[in-house]
Structure formats: C-alpha cells, structure tokens
N, C-alpha and C. Protein backbone atom coordinates (compact mmCIF):
# COMPACT_ATOMS: atom_id res chain seq x y z
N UNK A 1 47.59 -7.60 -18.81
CA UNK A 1 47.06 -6.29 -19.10
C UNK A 1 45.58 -6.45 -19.48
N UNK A 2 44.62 -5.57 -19.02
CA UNK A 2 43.29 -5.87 -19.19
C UNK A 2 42.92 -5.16 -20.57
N UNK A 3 41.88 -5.77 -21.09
CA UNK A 3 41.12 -5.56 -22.67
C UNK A 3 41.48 -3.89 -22.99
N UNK A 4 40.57 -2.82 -21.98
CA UNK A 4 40.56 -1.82 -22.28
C UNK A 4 42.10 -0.93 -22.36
N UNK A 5 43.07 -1.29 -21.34
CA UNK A 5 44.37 -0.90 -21.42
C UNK A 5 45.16 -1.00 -22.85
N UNK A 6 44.86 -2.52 -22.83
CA UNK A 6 45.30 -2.84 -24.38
C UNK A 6 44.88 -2.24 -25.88
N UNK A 7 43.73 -1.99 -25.71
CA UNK A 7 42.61 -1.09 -26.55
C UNK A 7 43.30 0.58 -26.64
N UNK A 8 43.43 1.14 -25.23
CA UNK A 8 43.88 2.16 -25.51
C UNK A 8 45.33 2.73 -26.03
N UNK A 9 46.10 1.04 -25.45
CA UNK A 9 47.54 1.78 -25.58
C UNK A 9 47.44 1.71 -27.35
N UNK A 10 46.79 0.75 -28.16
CA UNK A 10 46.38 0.53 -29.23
C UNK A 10 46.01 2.17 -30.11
N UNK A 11 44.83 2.08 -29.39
CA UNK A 11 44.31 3.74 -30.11
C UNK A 11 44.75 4.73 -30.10
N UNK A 12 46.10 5.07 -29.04
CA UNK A 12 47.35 6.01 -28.59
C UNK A 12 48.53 5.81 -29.79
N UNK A 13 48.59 4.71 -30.16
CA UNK A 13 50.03 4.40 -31.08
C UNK A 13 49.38 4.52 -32.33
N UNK A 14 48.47 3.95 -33.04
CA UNK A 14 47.93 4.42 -34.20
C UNK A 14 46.84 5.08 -34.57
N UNK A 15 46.91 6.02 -34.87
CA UNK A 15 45.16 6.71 -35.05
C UNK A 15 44.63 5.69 -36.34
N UNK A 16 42.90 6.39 -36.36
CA UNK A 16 42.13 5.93 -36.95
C UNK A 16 42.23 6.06 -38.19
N UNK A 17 42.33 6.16 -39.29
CA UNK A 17 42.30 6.42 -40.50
C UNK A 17 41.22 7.36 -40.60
N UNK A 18 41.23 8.32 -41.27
CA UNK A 18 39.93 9.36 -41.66
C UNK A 18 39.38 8.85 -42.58
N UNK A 19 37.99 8.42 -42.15
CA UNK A 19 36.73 7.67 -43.22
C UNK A 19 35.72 8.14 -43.09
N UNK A 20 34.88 7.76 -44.13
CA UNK A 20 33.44 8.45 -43.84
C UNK A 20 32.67 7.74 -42.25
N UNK A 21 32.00 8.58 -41.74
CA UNK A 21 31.60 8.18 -40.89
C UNK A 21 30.14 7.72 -41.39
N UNK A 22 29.83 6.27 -40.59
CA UNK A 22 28.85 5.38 -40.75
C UNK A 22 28.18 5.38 -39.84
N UNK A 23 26.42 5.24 -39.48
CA UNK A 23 26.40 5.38 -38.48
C UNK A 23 25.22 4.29 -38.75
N UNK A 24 25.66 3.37 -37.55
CA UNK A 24 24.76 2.49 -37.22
C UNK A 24 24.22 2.05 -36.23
N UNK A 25 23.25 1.97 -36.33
CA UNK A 25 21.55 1.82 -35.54
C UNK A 25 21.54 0.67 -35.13
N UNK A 26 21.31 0.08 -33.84
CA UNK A 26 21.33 -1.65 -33.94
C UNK A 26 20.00 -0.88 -32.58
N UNK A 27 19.19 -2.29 -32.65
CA UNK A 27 18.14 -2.46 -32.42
C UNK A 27 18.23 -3.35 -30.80
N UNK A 28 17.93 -2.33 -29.50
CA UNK A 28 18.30 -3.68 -28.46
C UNK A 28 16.81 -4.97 -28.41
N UNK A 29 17.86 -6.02 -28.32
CA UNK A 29 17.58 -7.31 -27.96
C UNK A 29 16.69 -7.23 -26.66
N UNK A 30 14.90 -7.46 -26.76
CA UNK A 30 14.20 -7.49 -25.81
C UNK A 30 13.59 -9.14 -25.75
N UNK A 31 13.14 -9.25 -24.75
CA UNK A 31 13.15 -11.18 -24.45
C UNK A 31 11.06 -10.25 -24.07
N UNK A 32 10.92 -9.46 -24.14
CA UNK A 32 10.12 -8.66 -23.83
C UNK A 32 8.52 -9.27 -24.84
N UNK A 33 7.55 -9.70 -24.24
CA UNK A 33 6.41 -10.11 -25.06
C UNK A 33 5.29 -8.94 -25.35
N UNK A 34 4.81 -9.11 -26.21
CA UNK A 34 3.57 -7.81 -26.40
C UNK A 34 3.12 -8.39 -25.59
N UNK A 35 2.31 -6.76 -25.57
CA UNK A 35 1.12 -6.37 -24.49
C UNK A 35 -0.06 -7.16 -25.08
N UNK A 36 -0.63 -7.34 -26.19
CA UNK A 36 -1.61 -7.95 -27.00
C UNK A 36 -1.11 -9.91 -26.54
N UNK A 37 0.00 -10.01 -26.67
CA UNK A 37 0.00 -11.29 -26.46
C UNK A 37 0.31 -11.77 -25.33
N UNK A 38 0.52 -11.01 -24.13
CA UNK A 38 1.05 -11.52 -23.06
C UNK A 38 -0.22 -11.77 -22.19
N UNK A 39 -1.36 -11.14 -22.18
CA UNK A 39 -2.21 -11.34 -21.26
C UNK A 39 -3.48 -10.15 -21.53
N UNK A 40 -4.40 -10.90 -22.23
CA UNK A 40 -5.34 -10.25 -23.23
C UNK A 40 -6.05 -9.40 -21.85
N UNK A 41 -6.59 -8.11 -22.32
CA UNK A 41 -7.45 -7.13 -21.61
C UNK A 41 -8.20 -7.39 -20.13
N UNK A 42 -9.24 -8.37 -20.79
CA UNK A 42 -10.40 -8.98 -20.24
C UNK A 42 -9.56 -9.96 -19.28
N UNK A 43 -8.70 -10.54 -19.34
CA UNK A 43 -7.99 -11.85 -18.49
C UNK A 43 -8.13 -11.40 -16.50
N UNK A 44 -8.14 -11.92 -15.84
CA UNK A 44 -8.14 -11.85 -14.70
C UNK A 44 -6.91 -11.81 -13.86
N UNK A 45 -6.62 -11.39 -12.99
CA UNK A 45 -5.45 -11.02 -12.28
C UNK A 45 -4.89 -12.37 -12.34
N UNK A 46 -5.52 -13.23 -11.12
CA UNK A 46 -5.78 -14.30 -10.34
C UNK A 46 -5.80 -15.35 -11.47
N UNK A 47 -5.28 -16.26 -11.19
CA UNK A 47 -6.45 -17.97 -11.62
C UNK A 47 -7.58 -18.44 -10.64
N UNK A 48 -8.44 -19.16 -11.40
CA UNK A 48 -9.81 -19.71 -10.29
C UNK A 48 -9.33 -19.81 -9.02
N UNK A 49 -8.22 -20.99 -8.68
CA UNK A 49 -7.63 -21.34 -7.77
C UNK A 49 -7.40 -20.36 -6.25
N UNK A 50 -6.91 -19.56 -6.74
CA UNK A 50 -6.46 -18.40 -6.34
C UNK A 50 -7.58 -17.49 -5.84
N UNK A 51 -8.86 -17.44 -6.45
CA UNK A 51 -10.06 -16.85 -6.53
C UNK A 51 -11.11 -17.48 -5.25
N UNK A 52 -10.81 -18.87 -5.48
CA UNK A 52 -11.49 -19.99 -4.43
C UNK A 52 -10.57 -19.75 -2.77
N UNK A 53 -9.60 -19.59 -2.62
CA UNK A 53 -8.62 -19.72 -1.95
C UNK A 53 -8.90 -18.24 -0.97
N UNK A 54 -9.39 -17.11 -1.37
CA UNK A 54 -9.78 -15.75 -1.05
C UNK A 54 -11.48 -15.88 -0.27
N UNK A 55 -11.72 -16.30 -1.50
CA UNK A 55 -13.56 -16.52 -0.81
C UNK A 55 -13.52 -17.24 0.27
N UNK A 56 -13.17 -18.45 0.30
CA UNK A 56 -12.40 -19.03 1.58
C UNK A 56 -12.15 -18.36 2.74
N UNK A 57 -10.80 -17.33 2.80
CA UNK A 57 -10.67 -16.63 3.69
C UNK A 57 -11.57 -15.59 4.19
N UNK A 58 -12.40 -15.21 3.05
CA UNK A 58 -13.00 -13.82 3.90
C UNK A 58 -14.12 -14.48 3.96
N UNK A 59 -15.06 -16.04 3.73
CA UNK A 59 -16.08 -16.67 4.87
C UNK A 59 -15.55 -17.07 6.20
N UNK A 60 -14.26 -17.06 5.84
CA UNK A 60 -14.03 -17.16 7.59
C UNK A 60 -13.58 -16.23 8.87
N UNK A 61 -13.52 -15.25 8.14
CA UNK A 61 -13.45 -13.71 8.26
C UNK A 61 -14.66 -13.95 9.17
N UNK A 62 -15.94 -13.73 7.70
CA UNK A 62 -17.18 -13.47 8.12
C UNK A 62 -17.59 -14.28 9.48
N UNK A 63 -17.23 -15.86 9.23
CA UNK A 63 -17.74 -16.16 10.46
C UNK A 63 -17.49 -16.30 11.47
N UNK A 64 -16.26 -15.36 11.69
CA UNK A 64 -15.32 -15.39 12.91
C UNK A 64 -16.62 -13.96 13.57
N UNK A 65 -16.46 -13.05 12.45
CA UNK A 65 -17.16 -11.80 13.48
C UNK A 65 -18.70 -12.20 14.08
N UNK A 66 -19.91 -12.92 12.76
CA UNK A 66 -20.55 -13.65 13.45
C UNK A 66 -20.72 -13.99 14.84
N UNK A 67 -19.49 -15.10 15.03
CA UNK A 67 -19.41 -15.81 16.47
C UNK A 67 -19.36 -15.09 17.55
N UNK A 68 -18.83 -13.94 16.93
CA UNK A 68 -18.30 -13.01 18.01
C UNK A 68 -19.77 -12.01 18.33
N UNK A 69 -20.35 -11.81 17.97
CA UNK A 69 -22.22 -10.66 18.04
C UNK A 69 -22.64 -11.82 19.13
N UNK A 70 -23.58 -11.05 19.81
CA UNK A 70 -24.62 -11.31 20.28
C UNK A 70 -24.01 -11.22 21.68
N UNK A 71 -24.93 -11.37 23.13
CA UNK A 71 -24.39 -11.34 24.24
C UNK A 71 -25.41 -10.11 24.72
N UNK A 72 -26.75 -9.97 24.31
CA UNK A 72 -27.32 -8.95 25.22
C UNK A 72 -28.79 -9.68 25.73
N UNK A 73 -28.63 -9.40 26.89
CA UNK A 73 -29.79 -10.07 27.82
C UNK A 73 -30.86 -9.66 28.04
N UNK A 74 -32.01 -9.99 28.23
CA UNK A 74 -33.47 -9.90 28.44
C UNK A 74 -33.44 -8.68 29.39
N UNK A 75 -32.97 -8.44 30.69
CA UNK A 75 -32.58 -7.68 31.21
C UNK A 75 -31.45 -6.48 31.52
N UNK A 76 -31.75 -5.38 30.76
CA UNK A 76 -30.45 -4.38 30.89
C UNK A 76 -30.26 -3.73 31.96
N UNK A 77 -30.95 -4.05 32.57
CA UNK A 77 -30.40 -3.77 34.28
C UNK A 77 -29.28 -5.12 35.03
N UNK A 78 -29.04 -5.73 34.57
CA UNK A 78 -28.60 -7.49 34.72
C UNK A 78 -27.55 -7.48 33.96
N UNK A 79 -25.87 -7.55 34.36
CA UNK A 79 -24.89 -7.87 33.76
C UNK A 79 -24.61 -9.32 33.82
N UNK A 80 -24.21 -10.13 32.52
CA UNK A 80 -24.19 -11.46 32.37
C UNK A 80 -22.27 -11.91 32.09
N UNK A 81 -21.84 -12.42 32.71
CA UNK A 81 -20.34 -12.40 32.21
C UNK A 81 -20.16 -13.47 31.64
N UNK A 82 -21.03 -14.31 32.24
CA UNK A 82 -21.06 -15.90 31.51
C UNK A 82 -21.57 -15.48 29.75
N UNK A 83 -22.29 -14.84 29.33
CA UNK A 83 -22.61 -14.39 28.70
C UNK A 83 -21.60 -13.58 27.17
N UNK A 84 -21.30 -12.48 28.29
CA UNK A 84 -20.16 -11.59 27.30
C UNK A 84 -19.04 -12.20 27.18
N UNK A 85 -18.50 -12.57 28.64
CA UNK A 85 -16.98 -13.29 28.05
C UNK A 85 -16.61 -15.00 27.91
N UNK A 86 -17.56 -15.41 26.94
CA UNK A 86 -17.68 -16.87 26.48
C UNK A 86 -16.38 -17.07 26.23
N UNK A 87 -16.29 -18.07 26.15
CA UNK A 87 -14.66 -19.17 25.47
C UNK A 87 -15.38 -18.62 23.85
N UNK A 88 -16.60 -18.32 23.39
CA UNK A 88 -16.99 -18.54 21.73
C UNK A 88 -16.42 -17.15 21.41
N UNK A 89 -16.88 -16.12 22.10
CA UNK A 89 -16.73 -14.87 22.15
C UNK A 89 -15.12 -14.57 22.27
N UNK A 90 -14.30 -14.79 23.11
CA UNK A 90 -13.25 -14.23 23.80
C UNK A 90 -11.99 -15.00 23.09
N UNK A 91 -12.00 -16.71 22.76
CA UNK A 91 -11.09 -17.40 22.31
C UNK A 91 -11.71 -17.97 21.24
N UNK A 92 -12.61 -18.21 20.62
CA UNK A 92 -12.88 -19.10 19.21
C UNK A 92 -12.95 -18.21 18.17
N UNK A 93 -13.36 -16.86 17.91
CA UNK A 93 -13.94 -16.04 17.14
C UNK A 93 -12.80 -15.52 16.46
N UNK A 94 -11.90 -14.93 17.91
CA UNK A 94 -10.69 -14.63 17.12
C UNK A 94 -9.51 -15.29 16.59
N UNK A 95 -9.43 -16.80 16.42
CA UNK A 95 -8.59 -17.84 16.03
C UNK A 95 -9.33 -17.76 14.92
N UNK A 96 -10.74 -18.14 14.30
CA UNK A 96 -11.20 -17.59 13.23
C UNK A 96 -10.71 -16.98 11.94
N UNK A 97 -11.06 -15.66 12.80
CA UNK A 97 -10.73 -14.86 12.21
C UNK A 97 -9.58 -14.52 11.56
N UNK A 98 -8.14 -14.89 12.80
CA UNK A 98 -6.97 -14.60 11.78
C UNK A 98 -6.63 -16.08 11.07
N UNK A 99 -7.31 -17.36 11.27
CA UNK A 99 -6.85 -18.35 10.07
C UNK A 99 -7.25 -17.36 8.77
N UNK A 100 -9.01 -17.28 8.77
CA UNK A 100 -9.24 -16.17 8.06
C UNK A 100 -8.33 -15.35 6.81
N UNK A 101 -7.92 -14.53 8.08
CA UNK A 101 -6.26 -13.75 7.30
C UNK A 101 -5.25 -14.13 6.69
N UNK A 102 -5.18 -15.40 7.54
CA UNK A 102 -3.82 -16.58 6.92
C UNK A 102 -4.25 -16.78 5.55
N UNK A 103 -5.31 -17.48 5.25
CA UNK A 103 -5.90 -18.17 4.09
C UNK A 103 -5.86 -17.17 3.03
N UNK A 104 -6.38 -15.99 3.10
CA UNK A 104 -6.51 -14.58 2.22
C UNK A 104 -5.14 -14.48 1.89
N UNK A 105 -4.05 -14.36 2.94
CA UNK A 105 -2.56 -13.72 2.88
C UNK A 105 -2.31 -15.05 2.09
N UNK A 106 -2.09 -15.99 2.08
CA UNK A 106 -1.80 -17.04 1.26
C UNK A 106 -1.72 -17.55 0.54
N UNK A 107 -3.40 -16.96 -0.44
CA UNK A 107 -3.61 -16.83 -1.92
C UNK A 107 -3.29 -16.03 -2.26
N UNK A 108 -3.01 -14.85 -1.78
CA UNK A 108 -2.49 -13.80 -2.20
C UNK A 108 -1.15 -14.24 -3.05
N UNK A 109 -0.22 -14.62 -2.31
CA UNK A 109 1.33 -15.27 -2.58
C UNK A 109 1.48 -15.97 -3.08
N UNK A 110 0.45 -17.10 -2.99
CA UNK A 110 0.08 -18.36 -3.76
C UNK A 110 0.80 -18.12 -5.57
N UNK A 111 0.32 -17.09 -5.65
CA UNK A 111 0.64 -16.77 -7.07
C UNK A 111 2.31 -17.00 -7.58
C-alpha cells in the first residue's frame, strides 16, 4: 500500500484532536548566491580568452571582405573576367570569411 493511501486510511479512522492551530513559516532552501556576490556590476560578460577568440573572428571577417574589393579597370568600356572572377575573389575570400564565423560562433560557446 503506498505512503499516501496509508496516510489517508489513517486520517479516515482517527480524527485530529482539536488544538490550537500553529502556524508555521519555514523558509525555502535556496543553493541561490547574491546578486552582490555572484558577479560584481562592472565584471564582463566574457573572460579575456573569450574576448581574444571574437577579435580573431571578426579580423577575419574583415579580411575576407577586403580580399574580396577591388576588380575595376583602367578602362570602363573593357570587361576583365580574369579580373572579377579571380580564384582570390570567387574561392579564397569566402572560405575566409566563414572560418571567420566559425571562430566568432565558437567563442561564443566556448563559454
């Protein structure tokens, strides 16, 4: 027979005695740290680590788009394809760029 069955067939066969009623306050149990001590105002999201790990990604951000500019010729009457659609332009810039993203997304989680 389970706890509460037993409990009730209990509280069914004998009542309570009439007493003053007491009433008590209990306080719940928090594992919970202050706000003052858990991580003062001024503190930073991040650790350095984490901080280095970002700058990282978005210079390589930066120098993915870099790689990717330029491509206009002395002549604008004159289309250059060798020019616009480089291997630097078309395949290096954007491998770049999303390591780039990787590195950013990474410190991000890092945490």
């Amino acid at each position: 027979m389970s706890k509460r069955k037993k409990q009730k067939s209990r509280s069914d066969s004998a009542p309570a005695p009439a007493a003053e009623s007491v009433r008590v306050v209990a306080k719940p149990k928090t594992n919970a740290v202050p706000r003052s001590a858990a991580r003062p105002d001024n503190a930073l999201v991040f650790g350095r680590d984490t901080y280095l790990w970002l700058g990282g990604g978005f210079l390589l951000i930066v120098i993915g788009f870099l790689l990717m500019t330029g491509g206009r010729g002395d002549d604008p009457t004159v289309f250059d394809e060798s020019v616009i659609y480089s291997w630097r332009k078309i395949t290096l810039a954007p491998i770049i760029i999303l390591s780039g993203l990787g590195v950013v997304t990474y410190a991000i989680f890092k945490k």
